[in-house]
PDB file of N, CA and C in Angstrom:
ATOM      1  N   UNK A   1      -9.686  14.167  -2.397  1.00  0.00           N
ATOM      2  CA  UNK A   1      -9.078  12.893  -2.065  1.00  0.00           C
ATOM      3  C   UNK A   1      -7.630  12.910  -2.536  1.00  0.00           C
ATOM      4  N   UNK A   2      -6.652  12.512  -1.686  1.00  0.00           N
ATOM      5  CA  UNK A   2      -4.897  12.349  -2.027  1.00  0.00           C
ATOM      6  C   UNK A   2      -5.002  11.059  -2.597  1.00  0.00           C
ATOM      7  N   UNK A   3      -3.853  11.419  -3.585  1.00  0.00           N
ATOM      8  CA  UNK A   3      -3.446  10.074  -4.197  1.00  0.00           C
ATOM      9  C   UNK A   3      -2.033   9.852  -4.375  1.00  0.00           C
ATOM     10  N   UNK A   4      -1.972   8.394  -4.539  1.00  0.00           N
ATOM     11  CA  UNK A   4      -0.029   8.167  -4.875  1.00  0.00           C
ATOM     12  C   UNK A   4      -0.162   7.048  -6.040  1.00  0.00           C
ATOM     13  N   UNK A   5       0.689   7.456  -6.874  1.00  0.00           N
ATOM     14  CA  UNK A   5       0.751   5.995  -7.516  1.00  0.00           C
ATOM     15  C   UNK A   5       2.342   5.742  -7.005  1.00  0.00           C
ATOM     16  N   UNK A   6       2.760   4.625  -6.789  1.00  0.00           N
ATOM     17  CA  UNK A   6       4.034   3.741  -6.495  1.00  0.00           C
ATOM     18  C   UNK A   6       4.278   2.720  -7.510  1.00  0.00           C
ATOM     19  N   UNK A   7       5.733   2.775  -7.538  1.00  0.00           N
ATOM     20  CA  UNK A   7       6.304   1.115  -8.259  1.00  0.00           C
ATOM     21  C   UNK A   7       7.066   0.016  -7.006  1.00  0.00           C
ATOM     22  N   UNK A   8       6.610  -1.291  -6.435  1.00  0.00           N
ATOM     23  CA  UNK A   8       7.027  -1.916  -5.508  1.00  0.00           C
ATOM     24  C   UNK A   8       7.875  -2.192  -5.877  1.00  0.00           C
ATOM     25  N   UNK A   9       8.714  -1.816  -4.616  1.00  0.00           N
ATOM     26  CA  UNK A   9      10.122  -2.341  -4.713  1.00  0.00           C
ATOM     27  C   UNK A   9      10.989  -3.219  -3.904  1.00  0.00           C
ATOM     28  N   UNK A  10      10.091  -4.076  -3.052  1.00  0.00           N
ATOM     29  CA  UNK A  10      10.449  -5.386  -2.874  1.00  0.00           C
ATOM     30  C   UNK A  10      10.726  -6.487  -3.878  1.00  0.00           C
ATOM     31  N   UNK A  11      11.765  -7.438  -3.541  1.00  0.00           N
ATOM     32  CA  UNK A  11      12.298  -8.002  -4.651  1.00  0.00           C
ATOM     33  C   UNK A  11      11.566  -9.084  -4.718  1.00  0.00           C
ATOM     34  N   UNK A  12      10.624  -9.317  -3.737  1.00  0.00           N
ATOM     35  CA  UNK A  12       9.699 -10.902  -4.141  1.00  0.00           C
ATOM     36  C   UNK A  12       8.231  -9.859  -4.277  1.00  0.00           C
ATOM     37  N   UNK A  13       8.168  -8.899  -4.111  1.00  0.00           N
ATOM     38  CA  UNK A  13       6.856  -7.726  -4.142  1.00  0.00           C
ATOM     39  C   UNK A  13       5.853  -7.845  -2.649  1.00  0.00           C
ATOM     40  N   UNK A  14       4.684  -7.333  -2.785  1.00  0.00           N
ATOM     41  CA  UNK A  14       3.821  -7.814  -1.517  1.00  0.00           C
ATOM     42  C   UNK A  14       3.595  -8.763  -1.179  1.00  0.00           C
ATOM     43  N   UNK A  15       4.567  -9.466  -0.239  1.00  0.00           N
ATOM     44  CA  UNK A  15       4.349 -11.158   0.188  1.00  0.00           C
ATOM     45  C   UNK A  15       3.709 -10.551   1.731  1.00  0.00           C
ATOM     46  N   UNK A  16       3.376 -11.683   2.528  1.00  0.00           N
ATOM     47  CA  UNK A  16       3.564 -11.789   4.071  1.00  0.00           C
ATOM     48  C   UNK A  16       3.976 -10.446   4.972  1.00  0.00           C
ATOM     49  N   UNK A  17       5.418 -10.222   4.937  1.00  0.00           N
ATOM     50  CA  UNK A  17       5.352  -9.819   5.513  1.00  0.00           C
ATOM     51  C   UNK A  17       5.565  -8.050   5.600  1.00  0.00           C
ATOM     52  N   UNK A  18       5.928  -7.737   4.197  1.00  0.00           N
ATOM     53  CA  UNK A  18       6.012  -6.261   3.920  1.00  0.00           C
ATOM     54  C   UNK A  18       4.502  -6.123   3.442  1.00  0.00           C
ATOM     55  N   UNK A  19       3.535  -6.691   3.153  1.00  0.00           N
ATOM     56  CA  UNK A  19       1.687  -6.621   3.978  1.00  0.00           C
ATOM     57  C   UNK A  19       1.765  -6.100   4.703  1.00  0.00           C
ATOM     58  N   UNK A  20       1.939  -6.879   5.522  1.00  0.00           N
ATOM     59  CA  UNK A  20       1.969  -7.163   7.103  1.00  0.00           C
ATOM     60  C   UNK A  20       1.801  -5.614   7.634  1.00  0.00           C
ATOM     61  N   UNK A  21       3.148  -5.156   7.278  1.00  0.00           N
ATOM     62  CA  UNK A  21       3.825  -4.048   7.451  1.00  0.00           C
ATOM     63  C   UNK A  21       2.925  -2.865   7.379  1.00  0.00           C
ATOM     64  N   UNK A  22       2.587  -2.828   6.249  1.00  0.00           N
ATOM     65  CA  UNK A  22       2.108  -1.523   5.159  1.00  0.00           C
ATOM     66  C   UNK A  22       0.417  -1.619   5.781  1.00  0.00           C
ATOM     67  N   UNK A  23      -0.375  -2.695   6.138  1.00  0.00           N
ATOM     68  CA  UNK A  23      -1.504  -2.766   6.481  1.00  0.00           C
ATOM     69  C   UNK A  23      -1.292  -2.191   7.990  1.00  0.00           C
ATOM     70  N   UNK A  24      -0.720  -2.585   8.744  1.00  0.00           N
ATOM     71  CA  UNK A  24      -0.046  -2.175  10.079  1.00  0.00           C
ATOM     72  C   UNK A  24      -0.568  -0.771   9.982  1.00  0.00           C
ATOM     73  N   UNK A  25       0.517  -0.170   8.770  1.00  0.00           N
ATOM     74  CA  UNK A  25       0.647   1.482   8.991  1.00  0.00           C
ATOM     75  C   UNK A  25      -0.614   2.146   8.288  1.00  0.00           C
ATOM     76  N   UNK A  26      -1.273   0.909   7.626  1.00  0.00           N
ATOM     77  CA  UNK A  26      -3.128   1.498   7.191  1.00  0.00           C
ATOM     78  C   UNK A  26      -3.922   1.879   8.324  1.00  0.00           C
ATOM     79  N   UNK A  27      -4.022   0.875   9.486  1.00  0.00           N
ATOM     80  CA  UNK A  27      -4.717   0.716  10.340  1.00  0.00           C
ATOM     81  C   UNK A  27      -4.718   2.165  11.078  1.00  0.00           C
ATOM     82  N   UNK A  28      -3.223   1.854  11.609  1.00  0.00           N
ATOM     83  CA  UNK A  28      -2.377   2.956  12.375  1.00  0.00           C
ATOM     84  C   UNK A  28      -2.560   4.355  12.362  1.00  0.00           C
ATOM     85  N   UNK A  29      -2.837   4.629  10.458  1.00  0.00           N
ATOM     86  CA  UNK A  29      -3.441   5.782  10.625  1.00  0.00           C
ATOM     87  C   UNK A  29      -4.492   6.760  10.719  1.00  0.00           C
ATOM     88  N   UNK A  30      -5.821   5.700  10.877  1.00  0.00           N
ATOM     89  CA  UNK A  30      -6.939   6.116  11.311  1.00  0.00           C
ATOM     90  C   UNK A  30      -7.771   6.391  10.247  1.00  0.00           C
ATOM     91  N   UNK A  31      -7.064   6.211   8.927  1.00  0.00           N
ATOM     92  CA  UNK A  31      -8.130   6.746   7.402  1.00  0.00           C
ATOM     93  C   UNK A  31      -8.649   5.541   6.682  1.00  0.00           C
ATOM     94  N   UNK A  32      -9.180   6.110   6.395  1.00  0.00           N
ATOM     95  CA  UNK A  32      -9.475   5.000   5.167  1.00  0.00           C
ATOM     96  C   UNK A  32      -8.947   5.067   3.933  1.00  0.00           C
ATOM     97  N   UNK A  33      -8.053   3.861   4.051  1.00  0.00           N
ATOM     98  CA  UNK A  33      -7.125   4.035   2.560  1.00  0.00           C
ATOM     99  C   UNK A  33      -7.382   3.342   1.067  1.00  0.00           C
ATOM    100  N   UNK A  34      -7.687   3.466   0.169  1.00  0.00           N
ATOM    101  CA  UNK A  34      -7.911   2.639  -0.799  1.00  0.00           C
ATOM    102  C   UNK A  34      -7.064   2.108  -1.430  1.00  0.00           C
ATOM    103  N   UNK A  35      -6.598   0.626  -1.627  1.00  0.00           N
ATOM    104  CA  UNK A  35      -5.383   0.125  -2.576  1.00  0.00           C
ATOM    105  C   UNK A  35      -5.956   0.005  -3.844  1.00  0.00           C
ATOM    106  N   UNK A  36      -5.206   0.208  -5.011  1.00  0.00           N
ATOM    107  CA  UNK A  36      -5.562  -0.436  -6.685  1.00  0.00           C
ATOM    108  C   UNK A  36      -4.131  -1.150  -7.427  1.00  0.00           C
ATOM    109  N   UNK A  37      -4.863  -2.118  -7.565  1.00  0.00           N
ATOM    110  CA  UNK A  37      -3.794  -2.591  -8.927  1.00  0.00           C
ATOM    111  C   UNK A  37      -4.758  -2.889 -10.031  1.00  0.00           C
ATOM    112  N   UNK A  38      -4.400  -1.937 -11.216  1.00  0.00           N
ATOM    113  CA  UNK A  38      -4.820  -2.655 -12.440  1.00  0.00           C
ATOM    114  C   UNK A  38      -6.837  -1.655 -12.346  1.00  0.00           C
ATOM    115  N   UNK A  39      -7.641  -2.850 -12.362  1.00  0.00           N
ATOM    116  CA  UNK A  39      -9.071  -1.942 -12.381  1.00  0.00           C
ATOM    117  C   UNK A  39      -9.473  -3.221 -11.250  1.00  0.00           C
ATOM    118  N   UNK A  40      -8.833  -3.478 -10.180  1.00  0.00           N
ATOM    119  CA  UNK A  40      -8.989  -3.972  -8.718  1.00  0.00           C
ATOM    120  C   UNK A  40      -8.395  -2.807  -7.710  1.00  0.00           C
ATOM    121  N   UNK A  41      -9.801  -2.136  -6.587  1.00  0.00           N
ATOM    122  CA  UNK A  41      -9.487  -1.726  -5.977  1.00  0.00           C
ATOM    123  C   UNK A  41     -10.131  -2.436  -4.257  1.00  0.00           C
ATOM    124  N   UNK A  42      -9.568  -2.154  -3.858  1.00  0.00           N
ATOM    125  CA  UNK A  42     -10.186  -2.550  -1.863  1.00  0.00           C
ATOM    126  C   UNK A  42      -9.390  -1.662  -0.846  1.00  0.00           C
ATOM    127  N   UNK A  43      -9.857  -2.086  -0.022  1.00  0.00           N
ATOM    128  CA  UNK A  43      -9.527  -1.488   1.164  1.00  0.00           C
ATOM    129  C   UNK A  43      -8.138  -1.892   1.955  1.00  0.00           C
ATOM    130  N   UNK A  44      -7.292  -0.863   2.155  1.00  0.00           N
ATOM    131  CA  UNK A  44      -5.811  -1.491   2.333  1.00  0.00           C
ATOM    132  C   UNK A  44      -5.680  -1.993   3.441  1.00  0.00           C
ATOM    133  N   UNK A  45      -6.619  -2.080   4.504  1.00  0.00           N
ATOM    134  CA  UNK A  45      -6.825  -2.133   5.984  1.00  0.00           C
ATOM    135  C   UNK A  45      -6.658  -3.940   5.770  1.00  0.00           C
ATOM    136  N   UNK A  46      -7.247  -4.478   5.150  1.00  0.00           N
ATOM    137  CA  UNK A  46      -7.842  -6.142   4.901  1.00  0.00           C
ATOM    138  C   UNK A  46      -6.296  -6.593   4.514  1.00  0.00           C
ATOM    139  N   UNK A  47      -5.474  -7.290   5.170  1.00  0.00           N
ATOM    140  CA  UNK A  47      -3.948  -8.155   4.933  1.00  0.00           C
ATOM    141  C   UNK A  47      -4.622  -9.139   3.642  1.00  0.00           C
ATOM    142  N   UNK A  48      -5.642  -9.879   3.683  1.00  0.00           N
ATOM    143  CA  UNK A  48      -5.949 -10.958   2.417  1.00  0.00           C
ATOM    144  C   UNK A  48      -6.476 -10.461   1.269  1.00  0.00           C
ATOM    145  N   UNK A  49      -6.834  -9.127   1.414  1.00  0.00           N
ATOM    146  CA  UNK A  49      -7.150  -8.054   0.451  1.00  0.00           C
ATOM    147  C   UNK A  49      -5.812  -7.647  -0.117  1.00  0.00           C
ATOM    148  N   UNK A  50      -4.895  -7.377   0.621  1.00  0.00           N
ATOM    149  CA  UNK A  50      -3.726  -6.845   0.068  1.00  0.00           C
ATOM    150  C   UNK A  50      -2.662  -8.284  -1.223  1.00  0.00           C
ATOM    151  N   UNK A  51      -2.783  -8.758   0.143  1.00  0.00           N
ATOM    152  CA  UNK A  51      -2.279 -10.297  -0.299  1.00  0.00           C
ATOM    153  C   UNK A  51      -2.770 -10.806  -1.847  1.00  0.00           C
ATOM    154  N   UNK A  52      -4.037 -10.801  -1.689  1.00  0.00           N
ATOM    155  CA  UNK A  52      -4.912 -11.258  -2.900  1.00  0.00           C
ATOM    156  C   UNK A  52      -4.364 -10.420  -4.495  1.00  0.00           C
ATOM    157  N   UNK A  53      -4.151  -9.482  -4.290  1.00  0.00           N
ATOM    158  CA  UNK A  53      -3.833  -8.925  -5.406  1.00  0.00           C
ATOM    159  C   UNK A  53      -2.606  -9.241  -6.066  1.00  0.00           C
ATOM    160  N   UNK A  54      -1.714  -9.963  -5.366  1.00  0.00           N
ATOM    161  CA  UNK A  54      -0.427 -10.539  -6.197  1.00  0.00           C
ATOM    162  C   UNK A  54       0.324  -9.865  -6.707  1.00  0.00           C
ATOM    163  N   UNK A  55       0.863  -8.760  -5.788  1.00  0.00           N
ATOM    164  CA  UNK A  55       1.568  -7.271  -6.284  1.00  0.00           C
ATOM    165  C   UNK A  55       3.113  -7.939  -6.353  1.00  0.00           C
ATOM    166  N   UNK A  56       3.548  -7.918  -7.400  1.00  0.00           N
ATOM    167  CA  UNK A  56       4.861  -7.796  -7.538  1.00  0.00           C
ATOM    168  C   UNK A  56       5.829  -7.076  -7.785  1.00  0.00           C
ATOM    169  N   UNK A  57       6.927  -7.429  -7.479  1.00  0.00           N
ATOM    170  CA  UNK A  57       8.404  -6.459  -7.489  1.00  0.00           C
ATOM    171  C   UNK A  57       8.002  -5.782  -9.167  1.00  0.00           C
ATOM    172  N   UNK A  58       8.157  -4.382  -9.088  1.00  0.00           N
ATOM    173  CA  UNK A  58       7.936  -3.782 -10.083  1.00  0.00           C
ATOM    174  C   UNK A  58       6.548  -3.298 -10.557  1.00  0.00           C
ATOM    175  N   UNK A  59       5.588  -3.844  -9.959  1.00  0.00           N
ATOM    176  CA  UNK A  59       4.095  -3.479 -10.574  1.00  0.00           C
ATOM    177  C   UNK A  59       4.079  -2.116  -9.589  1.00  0.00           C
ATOM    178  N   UNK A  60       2.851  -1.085 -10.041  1.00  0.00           N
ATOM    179  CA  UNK A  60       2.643  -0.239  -9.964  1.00  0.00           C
ATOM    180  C   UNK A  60       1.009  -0.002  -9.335  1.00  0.00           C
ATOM    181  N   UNK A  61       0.922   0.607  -8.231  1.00  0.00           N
ATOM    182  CA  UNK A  61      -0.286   0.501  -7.581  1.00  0.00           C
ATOM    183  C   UNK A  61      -0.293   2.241  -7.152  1.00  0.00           C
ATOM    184  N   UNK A  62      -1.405   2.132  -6.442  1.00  0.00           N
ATOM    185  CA  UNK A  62      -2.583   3.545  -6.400  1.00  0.00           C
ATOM    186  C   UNK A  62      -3.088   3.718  -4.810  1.00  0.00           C
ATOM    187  N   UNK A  63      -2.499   4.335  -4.556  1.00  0.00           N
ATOM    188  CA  UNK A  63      -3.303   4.440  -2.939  1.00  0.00           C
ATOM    189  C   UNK A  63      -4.021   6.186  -3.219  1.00  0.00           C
ATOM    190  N   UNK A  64      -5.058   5.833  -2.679  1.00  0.00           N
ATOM    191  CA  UNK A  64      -5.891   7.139  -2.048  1.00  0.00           C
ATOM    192  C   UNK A  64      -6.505   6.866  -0.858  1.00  0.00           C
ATOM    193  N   UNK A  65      -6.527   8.172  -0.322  1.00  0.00           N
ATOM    194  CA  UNK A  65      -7.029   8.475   0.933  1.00  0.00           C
ATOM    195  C   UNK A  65      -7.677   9.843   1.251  1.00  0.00           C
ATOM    196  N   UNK A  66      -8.978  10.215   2.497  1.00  0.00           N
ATOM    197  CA  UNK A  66      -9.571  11.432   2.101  1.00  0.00           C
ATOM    198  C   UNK A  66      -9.437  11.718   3.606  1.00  0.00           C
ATOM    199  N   UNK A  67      -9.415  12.821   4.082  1.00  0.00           N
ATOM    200  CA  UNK A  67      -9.285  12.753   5.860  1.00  0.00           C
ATOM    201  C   UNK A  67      -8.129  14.022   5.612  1.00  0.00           C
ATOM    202  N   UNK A  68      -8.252  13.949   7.439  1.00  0.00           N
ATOM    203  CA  UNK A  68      -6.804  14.863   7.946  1.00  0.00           C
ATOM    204  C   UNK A  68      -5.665  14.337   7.675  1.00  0.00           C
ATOM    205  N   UNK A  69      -4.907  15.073   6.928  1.00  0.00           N
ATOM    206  CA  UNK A  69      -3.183  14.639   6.886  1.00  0.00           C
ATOM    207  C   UNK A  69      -3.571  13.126   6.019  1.00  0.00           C
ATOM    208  N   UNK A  70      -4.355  13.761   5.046  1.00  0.00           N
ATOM    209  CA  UNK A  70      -3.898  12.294   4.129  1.00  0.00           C
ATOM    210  C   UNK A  70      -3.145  12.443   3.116  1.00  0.00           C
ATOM    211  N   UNK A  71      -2.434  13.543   2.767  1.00  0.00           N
ATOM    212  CA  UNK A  71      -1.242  13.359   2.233  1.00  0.00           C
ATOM    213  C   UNK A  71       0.374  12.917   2.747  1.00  0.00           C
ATOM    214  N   UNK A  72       0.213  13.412   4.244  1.00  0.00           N
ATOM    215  CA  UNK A  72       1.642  12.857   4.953  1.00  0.00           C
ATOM    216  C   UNK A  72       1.069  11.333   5.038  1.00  0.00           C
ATOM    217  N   UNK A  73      -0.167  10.803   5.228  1.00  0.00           N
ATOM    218  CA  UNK A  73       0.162   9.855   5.989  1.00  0.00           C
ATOM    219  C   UNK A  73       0.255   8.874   4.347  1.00  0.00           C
ATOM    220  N   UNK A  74      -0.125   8.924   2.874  1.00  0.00           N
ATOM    221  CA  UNK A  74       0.456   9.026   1.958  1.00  0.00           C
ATOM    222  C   UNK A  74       1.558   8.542   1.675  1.00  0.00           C
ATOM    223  N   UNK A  75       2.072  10.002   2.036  1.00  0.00           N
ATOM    224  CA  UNK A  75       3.703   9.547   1.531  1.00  0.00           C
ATOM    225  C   UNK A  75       4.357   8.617   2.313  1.00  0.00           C
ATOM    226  N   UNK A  76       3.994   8.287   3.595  1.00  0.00           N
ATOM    227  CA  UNK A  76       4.506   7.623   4.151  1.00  0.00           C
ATOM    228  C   UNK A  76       4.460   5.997   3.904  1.00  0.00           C
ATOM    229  N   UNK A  77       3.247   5.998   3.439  1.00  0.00           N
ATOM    230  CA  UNK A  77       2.640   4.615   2.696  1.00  0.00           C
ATOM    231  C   UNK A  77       3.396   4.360   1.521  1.00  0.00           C
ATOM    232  N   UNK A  78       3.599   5.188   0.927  1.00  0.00           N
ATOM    233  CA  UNK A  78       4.306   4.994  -0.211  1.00  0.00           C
ATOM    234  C   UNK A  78       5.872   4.867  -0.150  1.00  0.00           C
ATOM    235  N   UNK A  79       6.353   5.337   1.065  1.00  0.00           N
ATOM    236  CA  UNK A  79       7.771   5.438   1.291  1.00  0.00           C
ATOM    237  C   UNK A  79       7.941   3.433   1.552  1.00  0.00           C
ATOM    238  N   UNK A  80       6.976   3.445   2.571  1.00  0.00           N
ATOM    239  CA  UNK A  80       6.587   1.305   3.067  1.00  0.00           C
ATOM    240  C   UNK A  80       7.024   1.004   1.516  1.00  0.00           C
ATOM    241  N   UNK A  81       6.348   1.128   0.419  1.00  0.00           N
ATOM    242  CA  UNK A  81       5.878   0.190  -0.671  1.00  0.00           C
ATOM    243  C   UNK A  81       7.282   0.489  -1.771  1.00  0.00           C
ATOM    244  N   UNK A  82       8.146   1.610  -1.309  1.00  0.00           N
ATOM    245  CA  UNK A  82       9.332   1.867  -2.208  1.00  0.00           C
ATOM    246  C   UNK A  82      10.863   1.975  -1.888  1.00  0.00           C
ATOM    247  N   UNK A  83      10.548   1.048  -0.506  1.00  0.00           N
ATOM    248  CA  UNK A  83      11.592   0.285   0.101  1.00  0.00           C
ATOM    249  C   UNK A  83      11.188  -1.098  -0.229  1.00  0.00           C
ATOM    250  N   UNK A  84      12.634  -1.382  -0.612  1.00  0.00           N
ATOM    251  CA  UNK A  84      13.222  -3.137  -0.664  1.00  0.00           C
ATOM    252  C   UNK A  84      13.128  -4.055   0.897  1.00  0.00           C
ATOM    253  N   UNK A  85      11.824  -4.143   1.327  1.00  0.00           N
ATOM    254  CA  UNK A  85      12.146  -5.186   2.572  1.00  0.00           C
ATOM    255  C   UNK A  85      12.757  -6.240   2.351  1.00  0.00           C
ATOM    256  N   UNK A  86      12.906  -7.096   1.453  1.00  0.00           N
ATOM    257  CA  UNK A  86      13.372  -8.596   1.325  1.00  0.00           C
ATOM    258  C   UNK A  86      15.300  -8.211   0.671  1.00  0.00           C
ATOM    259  N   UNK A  87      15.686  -7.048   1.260  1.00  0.00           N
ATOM    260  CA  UNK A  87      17.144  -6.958   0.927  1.00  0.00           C
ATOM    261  C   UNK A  87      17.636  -7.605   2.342  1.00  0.00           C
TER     262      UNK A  87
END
């Protein structure tokens, strides 16, 4: 199983619409991705799952994923979560 840990770097953190976004590119890539913050984990596919966790600018989260190309599709998740959307 691939893993990433990230620090968010949106300046209001996972609101609406950088979710939005990042669940988009869960779906998109056909795996099953796991989000964690803290000792809460779910499924990154679920927007009120993502939402629910109250990720803010600066907290630090955990994606894994097991499949083909789940390390590109990874980094790419992690590239979503370590860009500033709300600049």
């Amino acid at each position: 199983m691939a893993e990433r840990t990230v620090t968010i770097a949106s300046a209001h953190g996972l609101h609406a619409r950088p979710a939005s976004m990042f669940v988009q590119a869960v779906t998109a890539s056909g795996l099953s991705v796991e989000l964690s913050k803290g000792d809460k984990t779910l499924n990154a596919a679920s927007i009120l799952g993502v939402i629910s966790l109250g990720i803010e600018h600066g907290d630090s989260v955990t994606l894994r994923a097991d499949g083909d190309n789940a390390d590109s599709v990874l980094d790419s998740l992690a590239e979503l979560l370590t860009t500033d959307h709300d600049a």
